[in-house]
N, C-alpha and C. Protein backbone atom coordinates (compact mmCIF):
# COMPACT_ATOMS: atom_id res chain seq x y z
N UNK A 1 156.30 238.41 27.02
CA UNK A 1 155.77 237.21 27.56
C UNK A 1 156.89 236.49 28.34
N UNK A 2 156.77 236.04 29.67
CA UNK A 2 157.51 235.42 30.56
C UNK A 2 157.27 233.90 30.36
N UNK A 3 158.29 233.36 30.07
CA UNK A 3 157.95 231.73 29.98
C UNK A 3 158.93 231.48 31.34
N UNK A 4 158.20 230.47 31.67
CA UNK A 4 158.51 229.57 33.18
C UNK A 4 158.96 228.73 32.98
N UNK A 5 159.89 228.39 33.29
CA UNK A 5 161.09 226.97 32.84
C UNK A 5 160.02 225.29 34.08
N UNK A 6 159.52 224.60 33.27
CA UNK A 6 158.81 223.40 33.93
C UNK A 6 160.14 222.68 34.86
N UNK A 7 159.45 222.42 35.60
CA UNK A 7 160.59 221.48 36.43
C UNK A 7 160.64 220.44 35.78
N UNK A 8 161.76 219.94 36.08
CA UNK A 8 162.16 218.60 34.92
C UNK A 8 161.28 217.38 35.31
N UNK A 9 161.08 215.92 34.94
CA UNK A 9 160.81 214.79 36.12
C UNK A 9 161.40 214.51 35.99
N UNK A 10 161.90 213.56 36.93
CA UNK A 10 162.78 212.65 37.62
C UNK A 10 162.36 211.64 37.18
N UNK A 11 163.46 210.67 36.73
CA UNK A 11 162.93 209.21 36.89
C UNK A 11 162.72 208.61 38.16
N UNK A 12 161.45 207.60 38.02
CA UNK A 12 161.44 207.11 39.54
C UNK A 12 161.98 206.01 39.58
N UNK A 13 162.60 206.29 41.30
CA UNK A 13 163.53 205.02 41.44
C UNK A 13 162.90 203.96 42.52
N UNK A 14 161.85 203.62 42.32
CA UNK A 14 161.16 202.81 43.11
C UNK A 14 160.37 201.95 42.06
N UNK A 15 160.47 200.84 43.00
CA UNK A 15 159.64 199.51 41.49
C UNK A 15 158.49 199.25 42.53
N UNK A 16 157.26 199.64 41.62
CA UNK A 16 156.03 199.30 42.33
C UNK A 16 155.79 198.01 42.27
N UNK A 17 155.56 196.96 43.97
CA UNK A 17 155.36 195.86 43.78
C UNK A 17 154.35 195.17 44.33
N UNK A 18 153.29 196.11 44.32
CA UNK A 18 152.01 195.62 44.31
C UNK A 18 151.06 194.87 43.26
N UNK A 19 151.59 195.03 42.10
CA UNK A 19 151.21 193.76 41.29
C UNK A 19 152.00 192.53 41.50
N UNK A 20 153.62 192.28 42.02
CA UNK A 20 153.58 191.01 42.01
C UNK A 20 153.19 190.41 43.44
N UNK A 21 152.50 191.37 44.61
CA UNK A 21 152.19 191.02 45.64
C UNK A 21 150.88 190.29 44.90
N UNK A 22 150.13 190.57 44.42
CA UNK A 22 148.96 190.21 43.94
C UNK A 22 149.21 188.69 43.49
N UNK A 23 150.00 188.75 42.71
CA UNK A 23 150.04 187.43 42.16
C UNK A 23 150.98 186.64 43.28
N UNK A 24 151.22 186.68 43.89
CA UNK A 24 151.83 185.67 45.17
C UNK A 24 151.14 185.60 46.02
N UNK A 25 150.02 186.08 46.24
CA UNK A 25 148.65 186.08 46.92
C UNK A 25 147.64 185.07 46.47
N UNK A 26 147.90 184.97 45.01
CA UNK A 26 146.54 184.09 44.43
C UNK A 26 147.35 183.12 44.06
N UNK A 27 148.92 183.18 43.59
CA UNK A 27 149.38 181.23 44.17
C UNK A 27 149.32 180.93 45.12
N UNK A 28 149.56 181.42 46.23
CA UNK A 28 149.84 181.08 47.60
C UNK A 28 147.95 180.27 47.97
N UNK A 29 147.29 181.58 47.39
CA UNK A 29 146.21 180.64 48.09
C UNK A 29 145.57 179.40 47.24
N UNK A 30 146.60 179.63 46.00
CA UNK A 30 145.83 178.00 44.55
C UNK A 30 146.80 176.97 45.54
N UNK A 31 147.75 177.31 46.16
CA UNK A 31 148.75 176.19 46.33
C UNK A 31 147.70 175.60 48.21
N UNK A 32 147.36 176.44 49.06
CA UNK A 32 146.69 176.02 49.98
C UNK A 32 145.63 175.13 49.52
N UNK A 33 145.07 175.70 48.77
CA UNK A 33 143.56 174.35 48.11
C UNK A 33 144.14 173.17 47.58
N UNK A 34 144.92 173.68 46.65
CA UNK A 34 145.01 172.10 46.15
C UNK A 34 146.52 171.15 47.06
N UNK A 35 146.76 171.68 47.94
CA UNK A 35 147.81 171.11 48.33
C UNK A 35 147.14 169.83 49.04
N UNK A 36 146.29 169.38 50.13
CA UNK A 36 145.35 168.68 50.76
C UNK A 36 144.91 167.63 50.14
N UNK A 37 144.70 168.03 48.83
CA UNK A 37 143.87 167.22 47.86
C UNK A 37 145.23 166.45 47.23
N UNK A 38 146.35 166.52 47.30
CA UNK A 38 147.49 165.65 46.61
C UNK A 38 147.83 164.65 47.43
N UNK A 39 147.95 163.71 46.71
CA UNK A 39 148.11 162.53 47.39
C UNK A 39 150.18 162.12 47.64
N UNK A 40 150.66 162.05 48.46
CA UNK A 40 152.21 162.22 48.70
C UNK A 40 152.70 160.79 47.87
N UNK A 41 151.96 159.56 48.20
CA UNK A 41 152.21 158.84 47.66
C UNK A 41 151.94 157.38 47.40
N UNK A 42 151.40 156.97 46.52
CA UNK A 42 150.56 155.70 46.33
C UNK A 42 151.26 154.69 46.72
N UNK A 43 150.47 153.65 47.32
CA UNK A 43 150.41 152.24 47.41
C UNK A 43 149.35 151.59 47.17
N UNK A 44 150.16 150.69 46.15
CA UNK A 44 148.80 149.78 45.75
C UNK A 44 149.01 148.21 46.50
N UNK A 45 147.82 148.66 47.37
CA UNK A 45 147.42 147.38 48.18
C UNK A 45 147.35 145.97 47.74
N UNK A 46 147.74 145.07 48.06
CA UNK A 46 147.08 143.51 47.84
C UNK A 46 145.12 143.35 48.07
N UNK A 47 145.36 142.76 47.16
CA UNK A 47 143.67 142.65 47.20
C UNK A 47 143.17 141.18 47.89
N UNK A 48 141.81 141.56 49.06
CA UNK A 48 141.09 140.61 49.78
C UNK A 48 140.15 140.29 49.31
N UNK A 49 139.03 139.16 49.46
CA UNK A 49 138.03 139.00 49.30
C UNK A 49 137.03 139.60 50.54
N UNK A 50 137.08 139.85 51.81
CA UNK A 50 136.20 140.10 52.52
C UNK A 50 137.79 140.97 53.70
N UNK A 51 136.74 142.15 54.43
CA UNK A 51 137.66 142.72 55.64
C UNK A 51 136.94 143.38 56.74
N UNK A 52 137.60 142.77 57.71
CA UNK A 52 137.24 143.37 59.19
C UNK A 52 137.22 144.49 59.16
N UNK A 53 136.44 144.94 60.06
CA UNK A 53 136.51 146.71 59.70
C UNK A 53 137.29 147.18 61.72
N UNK A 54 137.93 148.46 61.59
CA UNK A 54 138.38 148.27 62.74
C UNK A 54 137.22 149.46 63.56
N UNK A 55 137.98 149.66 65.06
CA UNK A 55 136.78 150.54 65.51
C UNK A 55 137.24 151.26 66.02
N UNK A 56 138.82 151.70 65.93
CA UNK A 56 139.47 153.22 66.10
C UNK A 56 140.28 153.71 64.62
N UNK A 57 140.74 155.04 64.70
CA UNK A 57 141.46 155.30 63.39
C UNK A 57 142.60 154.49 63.43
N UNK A 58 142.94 154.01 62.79
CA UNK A 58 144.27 153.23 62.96
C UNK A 58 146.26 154.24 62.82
N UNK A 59 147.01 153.55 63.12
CA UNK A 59 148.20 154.31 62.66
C UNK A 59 148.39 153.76 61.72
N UNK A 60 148.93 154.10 60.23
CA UNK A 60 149.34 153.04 59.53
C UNK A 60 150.74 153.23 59.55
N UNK A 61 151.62 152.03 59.26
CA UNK A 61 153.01 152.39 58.92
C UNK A 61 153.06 151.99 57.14
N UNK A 62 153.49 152.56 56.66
CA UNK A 62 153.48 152.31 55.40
C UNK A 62 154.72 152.02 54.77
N UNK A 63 154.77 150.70 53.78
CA UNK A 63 156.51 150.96 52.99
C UNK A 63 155.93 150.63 51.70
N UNK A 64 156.53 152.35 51.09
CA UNK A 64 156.19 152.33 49.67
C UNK A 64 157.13 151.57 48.41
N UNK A 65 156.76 150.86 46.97
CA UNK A 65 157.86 150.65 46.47
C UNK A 65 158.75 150.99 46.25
N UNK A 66 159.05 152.62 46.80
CA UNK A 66 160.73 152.85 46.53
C UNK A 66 161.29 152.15 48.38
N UNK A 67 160.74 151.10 48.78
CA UNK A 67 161.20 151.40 50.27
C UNK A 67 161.76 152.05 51.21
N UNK A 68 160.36 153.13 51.13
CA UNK A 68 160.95 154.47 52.07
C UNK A 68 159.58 154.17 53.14
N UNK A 69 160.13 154.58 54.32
CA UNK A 69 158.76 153.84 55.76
C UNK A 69 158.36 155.66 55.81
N UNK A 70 157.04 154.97 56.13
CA UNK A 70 156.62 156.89 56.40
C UNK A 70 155.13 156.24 57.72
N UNK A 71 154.86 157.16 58.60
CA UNK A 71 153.86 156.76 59.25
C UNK A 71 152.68 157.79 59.08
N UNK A 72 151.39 157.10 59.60
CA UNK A 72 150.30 158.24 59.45
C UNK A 72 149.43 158.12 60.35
N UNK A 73 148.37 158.62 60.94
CA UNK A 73 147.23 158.90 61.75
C UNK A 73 147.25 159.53 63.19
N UNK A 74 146.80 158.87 64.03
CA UNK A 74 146.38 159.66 65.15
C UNK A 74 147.68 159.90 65.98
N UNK A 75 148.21 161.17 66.20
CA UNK A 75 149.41 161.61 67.27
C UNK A 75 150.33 161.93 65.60
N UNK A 76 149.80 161.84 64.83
CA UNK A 76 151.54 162.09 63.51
C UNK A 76 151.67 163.30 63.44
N UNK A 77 152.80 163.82 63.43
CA UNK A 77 152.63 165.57 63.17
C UNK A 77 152.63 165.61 61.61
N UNK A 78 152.08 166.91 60.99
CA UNK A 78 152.21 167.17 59.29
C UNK A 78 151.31 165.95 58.80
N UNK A 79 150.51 165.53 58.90
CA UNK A 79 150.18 164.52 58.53
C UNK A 79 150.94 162.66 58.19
N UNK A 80 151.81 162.88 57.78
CA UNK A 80 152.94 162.21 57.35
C UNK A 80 154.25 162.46 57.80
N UNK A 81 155.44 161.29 58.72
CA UNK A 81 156.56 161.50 58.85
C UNK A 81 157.19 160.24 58.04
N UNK A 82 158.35 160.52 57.67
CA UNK A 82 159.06 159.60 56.60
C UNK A 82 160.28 159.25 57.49
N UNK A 83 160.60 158.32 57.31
CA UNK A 83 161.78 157.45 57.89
C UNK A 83 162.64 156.96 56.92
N UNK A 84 164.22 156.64 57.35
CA UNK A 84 164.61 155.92 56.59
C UNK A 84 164.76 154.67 56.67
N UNK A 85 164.48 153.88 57.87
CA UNK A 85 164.92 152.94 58.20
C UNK A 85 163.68 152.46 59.26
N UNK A 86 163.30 151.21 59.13
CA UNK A 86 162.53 150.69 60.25
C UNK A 86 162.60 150.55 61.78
N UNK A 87 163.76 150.35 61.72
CA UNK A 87 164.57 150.89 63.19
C UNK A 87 163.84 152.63 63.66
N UNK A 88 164.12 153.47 62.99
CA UNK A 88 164.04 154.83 63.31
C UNK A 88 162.14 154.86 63.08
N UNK A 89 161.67 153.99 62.40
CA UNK A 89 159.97 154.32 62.50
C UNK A 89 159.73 153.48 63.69
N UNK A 90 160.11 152.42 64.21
CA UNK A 90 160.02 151.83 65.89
C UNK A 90 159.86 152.86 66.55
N UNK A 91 161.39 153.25 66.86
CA UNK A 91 161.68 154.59 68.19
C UNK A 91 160.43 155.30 67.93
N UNK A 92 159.96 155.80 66.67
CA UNK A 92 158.93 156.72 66.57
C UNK A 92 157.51 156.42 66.96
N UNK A 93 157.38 155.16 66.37
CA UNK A 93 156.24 154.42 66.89
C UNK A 93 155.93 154.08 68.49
N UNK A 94 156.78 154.33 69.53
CA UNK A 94 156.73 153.85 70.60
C UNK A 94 156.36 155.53 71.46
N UNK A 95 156.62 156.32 70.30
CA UNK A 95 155.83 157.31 71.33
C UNK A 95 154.94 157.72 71.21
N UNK A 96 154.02 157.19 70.33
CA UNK A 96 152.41 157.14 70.09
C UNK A 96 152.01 156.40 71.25
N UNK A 97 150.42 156.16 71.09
CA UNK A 97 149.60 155.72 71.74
C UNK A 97 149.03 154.09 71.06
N UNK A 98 150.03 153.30 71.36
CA UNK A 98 150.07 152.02 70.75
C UNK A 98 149.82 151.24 72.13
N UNK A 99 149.79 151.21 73.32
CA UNK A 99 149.75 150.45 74.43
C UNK A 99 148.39 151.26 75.25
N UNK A 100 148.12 149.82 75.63
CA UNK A 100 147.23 150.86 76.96
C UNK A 100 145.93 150.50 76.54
N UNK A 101 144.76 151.02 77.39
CA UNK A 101 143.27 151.31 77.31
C UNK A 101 143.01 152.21 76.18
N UNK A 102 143.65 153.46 75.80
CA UNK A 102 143.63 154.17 74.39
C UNK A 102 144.21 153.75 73.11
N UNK A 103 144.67 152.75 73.63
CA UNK A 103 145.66 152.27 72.27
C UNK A 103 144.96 152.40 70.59
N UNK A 104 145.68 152.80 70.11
CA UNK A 104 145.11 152.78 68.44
C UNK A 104 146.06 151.52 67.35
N UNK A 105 144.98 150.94 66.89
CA UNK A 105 145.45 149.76 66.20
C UNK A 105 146.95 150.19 65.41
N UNK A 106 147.91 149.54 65.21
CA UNK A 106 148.59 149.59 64.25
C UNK A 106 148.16 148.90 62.66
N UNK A 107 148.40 149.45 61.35
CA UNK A 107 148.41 148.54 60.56
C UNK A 107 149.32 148.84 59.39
N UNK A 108 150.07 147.83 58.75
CA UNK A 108 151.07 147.77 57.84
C UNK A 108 150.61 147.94 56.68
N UNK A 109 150.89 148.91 55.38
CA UNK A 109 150.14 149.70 54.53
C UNK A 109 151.07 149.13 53.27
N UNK A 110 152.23 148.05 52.98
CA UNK A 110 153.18 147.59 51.95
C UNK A 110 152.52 147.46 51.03
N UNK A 111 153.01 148.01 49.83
CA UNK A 111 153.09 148.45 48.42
C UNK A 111 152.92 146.67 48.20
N UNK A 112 152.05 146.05 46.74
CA UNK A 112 152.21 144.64 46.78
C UNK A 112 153.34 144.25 46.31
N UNK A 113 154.47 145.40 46.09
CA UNK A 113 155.79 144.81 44.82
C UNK A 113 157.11 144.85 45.94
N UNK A 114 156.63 144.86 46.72
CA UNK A 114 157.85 145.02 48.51
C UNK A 114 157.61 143.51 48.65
N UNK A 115 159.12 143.10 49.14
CA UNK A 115 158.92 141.97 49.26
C UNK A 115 159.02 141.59 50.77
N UNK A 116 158.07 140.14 50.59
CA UNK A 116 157.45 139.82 51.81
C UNK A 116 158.17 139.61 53.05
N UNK A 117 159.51 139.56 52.73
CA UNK A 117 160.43 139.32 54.02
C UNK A 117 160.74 140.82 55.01
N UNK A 118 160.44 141.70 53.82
CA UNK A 118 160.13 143.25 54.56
C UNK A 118 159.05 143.46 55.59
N UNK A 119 158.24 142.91 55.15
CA UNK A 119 156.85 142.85 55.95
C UNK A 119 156.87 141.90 57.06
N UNK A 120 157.66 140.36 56.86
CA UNK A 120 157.32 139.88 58.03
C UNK A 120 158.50 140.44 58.90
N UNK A 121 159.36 140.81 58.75
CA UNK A 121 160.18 141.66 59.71
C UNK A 121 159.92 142.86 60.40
N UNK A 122 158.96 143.81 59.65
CA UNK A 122 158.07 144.66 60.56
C UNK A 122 157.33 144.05 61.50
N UNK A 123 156.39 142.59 61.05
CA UNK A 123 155.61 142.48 61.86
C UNK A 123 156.34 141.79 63.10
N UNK A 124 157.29 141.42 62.76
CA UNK A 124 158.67 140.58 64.07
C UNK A 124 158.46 141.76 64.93
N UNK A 125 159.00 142.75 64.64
CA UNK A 125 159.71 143.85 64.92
C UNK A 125 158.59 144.69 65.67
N UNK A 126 157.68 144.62 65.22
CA UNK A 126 156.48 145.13 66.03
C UNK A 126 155.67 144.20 67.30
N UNK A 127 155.73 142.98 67.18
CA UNK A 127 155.34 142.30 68.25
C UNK A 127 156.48 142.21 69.33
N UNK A 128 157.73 142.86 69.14
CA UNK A 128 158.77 142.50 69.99
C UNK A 128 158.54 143.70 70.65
N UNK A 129 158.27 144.69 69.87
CA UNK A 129 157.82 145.90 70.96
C UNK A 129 156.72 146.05 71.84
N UNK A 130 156.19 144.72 72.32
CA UNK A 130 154.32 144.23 72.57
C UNK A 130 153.44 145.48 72.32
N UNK A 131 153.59 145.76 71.33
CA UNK A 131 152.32 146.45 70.56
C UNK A 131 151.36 145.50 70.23
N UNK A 132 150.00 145.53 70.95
CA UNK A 132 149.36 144.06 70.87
C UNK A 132 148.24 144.23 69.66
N UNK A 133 147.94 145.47 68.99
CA UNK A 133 147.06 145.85 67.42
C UNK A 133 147.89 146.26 66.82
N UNK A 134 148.28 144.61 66.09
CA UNK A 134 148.76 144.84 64.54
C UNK A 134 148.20 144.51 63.50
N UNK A 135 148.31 144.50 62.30
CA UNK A 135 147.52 143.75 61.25
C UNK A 135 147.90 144.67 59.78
N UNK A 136 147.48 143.76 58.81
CA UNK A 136 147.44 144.39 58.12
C UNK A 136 147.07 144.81 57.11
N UNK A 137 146.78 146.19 55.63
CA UNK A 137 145.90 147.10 55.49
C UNK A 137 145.89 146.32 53.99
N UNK A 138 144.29 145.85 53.80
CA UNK A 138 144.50 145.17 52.10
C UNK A 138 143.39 145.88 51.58
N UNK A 139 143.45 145.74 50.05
CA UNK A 139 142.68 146.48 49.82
C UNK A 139 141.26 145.07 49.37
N UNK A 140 139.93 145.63 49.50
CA UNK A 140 138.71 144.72 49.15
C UNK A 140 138.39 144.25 48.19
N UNK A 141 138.56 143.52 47.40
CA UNK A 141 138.55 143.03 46.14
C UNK A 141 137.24 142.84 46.06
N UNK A 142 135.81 143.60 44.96
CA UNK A 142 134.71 143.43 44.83
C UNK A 142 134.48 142.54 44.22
N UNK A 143 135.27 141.43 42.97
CA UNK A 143 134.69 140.25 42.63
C UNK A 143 134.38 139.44 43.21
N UNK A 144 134.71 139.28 44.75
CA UNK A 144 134.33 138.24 45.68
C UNK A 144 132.55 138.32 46.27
């Protein structure tokens, strides 16, 4: 009887990585859904009894309580740009569509725990640039 010597195996030297492609496939797409739905960062408005409603989207400029300026709406890239300084959200603000026949309202979005000398210095600071829609964003208080 002739016995046949089996060829040996080899260990393999390749790491199959089609299972962790899989799973970087199905975070990638949990992180697209719920990314939209997160909110970057709260401000809690001062509360009104009654509010004008406007009749374009507005830009808002916003300063949150850590006083960091960030802007939002029509012309913003990423949804949201962050500033450090009010100075540097001006320059930015002036290359929107704040002047003119298209103009889109501006409105100031301050956290209620920012203090008020912050705010009236934006609003200085914004009428010096004759941006002529300013105002600003409160929230509706329903006991009224």
């Amino acid at each position: 009887m002739v016995m046949r010597a089996r060829p040996r195996q080899q260990a393999m030297s390749q790491i199959n990585v089609v299972p962790f492609i899989d799973v970087v496939l199905v975070l990638l797409i949990i992180f697209m859904v719920t990314a939209p739905m997160l909110q970057m960062g709260q401000i809690e408005l001062p509360k009104v009894g009654q509010a004008s409603s406007v009749s374009r989207r507005p830009i808002e400029v916003r300063l949150k309580a850590d006083e960091t300026w960030s802007l939002r709406g029509p012309g913003v890239q990423r949804g949201e740009e962050r500033f450090d300084s009010a100075e540097s959200l001006i320059e930015r603000l002036n290359d929107l569509p704040v002047r003119g026949d298209q103009a889109a309202p501006v409105v100031i979005a301050a956290d209620k725990s920012v203090q008020y000398g912050e705010v009236v210095h934006l609003l200085d600071e914004l009428k010096r640039q004759n941006i002529p829609q300013v105002g600003l964003l409160l929230q509706v208080d329903s006991k009224h």
